[in-house]
Protein backbone atom coordinates (compact mmCIF):
# COMPACT_ATOMS: atom_id res chain seq x y z
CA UNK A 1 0.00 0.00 0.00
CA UNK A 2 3.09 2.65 0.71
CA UNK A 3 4.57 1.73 -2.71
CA UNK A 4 0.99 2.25 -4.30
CA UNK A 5 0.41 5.56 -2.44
CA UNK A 6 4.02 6.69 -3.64
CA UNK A 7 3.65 5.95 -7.05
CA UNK A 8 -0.32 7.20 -7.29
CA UNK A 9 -0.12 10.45 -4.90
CA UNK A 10 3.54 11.93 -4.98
CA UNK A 11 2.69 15.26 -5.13
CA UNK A 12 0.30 14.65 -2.04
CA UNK A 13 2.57 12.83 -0.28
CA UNK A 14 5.43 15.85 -1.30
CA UNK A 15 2.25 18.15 0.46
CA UNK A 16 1.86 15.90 3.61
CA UNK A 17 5.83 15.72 4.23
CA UNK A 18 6.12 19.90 4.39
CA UNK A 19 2.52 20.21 6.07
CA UNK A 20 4.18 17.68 8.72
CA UNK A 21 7.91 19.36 8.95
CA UNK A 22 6.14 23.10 9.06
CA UNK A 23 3.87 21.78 12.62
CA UNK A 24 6.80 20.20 13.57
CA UNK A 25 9.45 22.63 13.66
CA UNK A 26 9.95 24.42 17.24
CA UNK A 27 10.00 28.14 17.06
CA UNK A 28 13.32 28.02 19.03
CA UNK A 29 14.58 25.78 16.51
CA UNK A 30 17.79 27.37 15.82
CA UNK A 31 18.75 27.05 19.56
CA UNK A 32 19.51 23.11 18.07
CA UNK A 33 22.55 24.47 16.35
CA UNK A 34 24.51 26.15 19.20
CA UNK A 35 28.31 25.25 18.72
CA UNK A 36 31.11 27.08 20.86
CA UNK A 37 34.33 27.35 18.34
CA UNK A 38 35.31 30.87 19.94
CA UNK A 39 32.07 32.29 21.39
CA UNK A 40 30.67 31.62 24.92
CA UNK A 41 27.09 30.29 24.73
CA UNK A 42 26.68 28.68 21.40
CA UNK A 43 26.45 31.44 19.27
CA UNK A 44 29.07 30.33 16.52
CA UNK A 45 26.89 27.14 15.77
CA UNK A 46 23.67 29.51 15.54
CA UNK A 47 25.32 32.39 13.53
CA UNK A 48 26.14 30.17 10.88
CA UNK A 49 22.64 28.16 10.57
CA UNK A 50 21.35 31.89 10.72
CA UNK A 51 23.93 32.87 7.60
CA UNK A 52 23.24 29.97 5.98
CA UNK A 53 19.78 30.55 4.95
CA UNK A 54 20.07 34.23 3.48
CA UNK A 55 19.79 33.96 -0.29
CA UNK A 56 22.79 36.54 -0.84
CA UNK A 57 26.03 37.07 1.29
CA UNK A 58 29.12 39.74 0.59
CA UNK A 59 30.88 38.16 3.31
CA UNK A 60 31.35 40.88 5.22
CA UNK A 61 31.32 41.39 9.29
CA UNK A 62 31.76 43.80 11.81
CA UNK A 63 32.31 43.41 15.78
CA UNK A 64 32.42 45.94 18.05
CA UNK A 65 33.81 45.66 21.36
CA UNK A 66 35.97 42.56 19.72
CA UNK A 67 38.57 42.33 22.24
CA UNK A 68 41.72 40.44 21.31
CA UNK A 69 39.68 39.10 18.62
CA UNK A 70 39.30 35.70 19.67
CA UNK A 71 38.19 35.60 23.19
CA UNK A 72 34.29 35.02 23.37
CA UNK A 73 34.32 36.36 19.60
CA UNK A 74 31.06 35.97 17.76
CA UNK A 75 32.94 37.06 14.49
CA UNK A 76 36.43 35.10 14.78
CA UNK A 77 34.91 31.80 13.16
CA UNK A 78 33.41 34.00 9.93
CA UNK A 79 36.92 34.94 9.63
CA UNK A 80 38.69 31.93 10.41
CA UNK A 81 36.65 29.44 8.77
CA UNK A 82 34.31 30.75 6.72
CA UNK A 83 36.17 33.11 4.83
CA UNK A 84 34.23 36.70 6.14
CA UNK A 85 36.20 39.93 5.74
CA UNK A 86 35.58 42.18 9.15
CA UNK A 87 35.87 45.36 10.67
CA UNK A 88 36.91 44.46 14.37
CA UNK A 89 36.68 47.48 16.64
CA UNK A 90 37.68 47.82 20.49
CA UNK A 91 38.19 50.57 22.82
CA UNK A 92 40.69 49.27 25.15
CA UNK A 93 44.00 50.65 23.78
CA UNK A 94 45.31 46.97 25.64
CA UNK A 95 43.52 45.27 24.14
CA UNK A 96 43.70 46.65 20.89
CA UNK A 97 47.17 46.11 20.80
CA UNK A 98 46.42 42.11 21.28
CA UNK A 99 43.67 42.62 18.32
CA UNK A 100 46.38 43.91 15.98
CA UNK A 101 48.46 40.94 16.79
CA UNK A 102 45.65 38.67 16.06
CA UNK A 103 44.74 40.84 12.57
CA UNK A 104 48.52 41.48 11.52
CA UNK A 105 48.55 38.66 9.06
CA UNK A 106 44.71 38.82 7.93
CA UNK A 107 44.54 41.38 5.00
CA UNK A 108 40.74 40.76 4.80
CA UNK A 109 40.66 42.51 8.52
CA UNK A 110 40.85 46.36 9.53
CA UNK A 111 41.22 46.63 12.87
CA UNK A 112 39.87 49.84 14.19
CA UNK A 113 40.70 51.68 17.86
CA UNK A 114 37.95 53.63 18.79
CA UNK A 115 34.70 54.01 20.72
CA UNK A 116 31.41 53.18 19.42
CA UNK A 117 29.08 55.65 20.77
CA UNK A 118 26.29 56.99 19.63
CA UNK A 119 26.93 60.98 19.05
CA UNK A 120 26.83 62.27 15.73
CA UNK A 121 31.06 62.16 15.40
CA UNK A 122 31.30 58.68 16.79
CA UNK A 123 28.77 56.59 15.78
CA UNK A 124 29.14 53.49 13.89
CA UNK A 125 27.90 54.81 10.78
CA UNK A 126 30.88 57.54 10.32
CA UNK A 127 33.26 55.15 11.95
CA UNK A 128 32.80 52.81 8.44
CA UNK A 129 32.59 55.34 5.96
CA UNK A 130 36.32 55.21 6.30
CA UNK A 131 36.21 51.27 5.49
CA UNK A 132 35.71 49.53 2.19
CA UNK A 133 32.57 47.64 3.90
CA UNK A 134 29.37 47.75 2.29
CA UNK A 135 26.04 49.27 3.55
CA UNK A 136 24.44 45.84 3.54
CA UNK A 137 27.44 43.89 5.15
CA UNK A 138 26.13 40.32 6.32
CA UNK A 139 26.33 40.76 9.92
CA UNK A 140 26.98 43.34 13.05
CA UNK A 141 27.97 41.68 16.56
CA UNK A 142 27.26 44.49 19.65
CA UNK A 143 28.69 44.05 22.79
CA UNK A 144 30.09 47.07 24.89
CA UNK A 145 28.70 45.81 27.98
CA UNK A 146 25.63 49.08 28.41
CA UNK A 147 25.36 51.16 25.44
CA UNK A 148 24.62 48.61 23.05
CA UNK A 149 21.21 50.01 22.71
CA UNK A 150 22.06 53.61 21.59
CA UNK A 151 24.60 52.15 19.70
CA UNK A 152 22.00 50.32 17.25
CA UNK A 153 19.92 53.33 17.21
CA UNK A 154 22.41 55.39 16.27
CA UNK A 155 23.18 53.70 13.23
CA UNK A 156 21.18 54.60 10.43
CA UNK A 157 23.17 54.18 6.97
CA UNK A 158 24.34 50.80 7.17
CA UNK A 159 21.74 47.72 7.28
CA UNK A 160 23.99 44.74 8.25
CA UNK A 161 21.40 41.92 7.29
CA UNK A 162 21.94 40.08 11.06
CA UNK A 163 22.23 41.65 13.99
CA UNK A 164 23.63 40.12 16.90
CA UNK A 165 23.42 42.41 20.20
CA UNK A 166 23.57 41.70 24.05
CA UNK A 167 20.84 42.52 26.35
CA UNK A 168 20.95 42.15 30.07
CA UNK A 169 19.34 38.81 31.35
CA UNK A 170 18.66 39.67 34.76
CA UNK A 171 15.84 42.00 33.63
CA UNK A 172 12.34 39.23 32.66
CA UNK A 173 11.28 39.41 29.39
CA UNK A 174 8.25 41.18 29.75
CA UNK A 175 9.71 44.16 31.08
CA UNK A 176 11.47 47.34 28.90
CA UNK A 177 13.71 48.56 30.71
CA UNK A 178 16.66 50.82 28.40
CA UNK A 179 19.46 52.31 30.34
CA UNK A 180 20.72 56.31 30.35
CA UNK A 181 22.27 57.48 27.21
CA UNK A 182 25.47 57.53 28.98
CA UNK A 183 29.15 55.92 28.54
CA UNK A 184 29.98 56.19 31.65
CA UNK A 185 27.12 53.95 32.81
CA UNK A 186 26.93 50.03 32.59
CA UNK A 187 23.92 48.94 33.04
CA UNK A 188 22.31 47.30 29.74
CA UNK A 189 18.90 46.94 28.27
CA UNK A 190 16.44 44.15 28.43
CA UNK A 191 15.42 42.11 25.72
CA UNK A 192 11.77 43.61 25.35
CA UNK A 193 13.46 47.04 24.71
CA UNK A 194 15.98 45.45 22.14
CA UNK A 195 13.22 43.96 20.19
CA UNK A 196 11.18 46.58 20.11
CA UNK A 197 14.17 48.82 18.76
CA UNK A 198 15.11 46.38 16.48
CA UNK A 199 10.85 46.42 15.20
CA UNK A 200 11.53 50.36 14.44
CA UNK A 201 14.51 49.64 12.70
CA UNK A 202 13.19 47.15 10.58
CA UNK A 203 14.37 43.50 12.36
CA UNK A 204 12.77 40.69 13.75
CA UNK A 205 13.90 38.28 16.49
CA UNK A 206 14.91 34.69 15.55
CA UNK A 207 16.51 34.10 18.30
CA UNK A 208 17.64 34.62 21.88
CA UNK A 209 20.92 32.58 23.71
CA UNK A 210 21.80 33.63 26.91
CA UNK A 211 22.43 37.05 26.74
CA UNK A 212 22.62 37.69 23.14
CA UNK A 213 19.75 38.54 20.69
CA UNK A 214 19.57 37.78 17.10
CA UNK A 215 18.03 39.57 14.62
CA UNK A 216 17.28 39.44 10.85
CA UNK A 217 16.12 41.95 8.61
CA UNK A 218 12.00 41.43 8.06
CA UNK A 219 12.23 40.52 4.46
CA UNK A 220 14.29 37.52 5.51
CA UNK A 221 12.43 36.88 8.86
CA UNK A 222 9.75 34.27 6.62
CA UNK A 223 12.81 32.31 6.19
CA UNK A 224 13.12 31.08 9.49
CA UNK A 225 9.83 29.64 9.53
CA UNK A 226 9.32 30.54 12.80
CA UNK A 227 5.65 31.00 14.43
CA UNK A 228 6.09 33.05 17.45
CA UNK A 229 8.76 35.21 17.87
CA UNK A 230 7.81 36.57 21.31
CA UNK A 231 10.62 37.39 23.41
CA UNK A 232 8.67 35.14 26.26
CA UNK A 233 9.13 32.19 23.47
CA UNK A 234 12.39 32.31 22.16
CA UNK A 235 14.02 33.06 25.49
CA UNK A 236 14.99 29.70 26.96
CA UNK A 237 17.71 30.56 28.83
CA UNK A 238 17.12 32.53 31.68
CA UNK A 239 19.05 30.84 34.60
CA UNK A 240 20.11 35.07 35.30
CA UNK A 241 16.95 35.60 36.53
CA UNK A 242 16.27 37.28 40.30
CA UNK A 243 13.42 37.88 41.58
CA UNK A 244 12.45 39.20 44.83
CA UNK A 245 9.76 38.42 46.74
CA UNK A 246 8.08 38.89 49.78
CA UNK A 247 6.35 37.05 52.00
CA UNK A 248 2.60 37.65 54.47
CA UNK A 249 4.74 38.58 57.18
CA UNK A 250 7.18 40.78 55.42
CA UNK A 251 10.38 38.30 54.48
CA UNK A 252 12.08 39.61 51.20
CA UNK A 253 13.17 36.18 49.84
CA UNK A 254 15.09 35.71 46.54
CA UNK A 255 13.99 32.92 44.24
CA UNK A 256 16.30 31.59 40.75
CA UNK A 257 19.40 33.32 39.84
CA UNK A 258 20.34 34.76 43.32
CA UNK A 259 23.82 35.95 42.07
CA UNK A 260 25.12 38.85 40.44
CA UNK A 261 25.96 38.06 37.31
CA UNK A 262 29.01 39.78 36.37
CA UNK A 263 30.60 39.98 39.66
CA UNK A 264 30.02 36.27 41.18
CA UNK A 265 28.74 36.83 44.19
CA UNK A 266 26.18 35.25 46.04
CA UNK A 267 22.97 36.90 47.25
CA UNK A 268 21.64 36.72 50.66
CA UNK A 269 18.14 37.03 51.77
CA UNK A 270 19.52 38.04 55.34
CA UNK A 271 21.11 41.05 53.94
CA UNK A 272 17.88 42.21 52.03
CA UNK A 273 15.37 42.87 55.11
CA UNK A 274 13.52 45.38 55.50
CA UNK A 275 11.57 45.04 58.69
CA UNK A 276 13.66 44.25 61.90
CA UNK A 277 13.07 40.39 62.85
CA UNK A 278 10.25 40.80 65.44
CA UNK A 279 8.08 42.82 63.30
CA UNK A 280 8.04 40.28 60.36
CA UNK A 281 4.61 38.75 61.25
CA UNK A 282 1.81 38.82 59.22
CA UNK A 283 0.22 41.78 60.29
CA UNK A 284 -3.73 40.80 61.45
CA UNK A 285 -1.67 38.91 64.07
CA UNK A 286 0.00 41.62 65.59
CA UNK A 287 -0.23 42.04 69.43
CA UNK A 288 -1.37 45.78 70.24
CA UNK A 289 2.20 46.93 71.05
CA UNK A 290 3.78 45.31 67.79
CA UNK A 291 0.99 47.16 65.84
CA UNK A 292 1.85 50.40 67.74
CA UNK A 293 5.78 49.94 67.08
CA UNK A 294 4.70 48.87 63.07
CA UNK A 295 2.98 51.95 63.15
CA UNK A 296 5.71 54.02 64.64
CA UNK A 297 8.27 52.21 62.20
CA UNK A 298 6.51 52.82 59.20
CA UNK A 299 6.00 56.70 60.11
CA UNK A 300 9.51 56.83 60.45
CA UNK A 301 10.75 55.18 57.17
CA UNK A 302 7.70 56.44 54.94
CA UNK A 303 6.33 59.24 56.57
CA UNK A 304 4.17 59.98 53.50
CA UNK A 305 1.98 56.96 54.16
């Protein structure tokens, strides 16, 4: 009977096989390819499932805030392997002394010390008019650890066709939350913000490791194939996450994450009280003298209520 159906109803059985593969595929599909050749949480093994669906490539890259070039680079394996020309940029005169090093022998690679900010003299945009890059090189990496946001805004002449940018995964993503237009502060965006930026600017999110986003420009978004592209979807990841609660009688408790990220350190529910120990009751069972004292205490630390 499979032989007869074959031979009788191929083109049916051609419409059953992509009718079954489209309900099939997950919309965090791509998070199957995460590889780590140089980068940190899989995004080599993504970024190249991700190039390897546009219909036209110039093989061209930029990074900014690439380091030595190779540590936790999200461009170094489209150089090394896959034959991308780049623009790697970094701040840190240090470090950009290790980036030369690592570029000295590529003549496919400019290396570039400056800072990407988002003013009209140093944004990215006048920082690659002095490059040979196109205006629709293949893909843009972000990561200067605060700014990223402004930094995307800010660019307006160049339309990289991927976007890769880091958002700050102790924030949920339901919540926008953008930090100050400010270099000196390091404080990052959430995802919610980043995607709706990236809406404005004409991107759609295909995917979401860790920490970084990825985006695609819409006209290659129906690519993907994927159904829901809600931050709350694609999001897996979020092992960052810290909430704080409180309890009936007044305990602030900390549930997931309970570290900060960056620094390592360990968060303590002891050190996060905000009531002194023999007023944390829940307060219909207060005695008359803790309900005078609650009432006293609160006067005193928010007189306005």
């Amino acid at each position: 009977m499979d032989i007869l159906n074959q031979r009788i109803f191929p083109a049916w059985n051609a419409r059953l096989t992509i009718r079954v593969t489209m309900t099939e595929r997950k919309s965090t599909w791509l998070l199957d390819h995460k590889q780590d050749l140089f980068s940190q949480t899989g995004e080599d093994g993504v970024f190249a499932e991700v190039l390897s669906l546009l219909p036209e490539k110039n093989h061209w890259c930029v990074e900014f805030g690439a380091w030595d070039g190779k540590l936790f680079s999200n461009t170094a394996n489209l150089i090394e392997n896959r034959g991308y020309s780049a623009v790697l940029i970094e701040a840190d005169s240090k470090k950009f002394l290790e980036l030369q090093q690592y570029c000295q022998h590529k003549d496919n690679v400019v290396a570039i010390n400056r800072i990407v900010g988002f003013g009209q003299d140093d944004n990215l945009d006048e920082i690659l008019s002095t490059t040979p890059i196109p205006l629709d090189f293949d893909f843009l990496s972000v990561d200067i650890d605060g700014n990223d946001y402004h930094a995307w805004r800010a660019i307006s002449r160049y339309r990289p066709k991927v976007v890769v940018i880091e958002f700050n995964p102790t924030i949920p993503s339901h919540v926008r939350s953008v930090q100050p237009a400010d270099p000196s502060c390091h404080i990052g965006s959430s995802l919610l913000a980043m995607v709706q930026l990236a809406k404005e600017k004409g991107y759609e999110l295909v995917c979401a490791l860790h920490f970084n986003a990825i985006f695609v420009k819409q006209e290659y978004f129906p690519l993907f194939e994927i159904k829901d592209n809600d931050p709350a979807t694609l999001w897996q990841d979020q092992q960052s996450l810290t909430y704080l609660c409180a309890g009936y009688d007044g305990t602030i408790f900390l549930v997931g994450g309970r570290r900060l990220l960056w620094h390592d350190i360990e968060l303590f529910d002891s050190r996060l009280q905000y009531l002194p120990k023999w007023l944390r009751k829940f307060p219909p069972n207060y005695t008359k003298l803790e309900a005078a004292f609650f009432k006293l205490f609160k006067s005193l630390i928010n007189p306005q209520c």
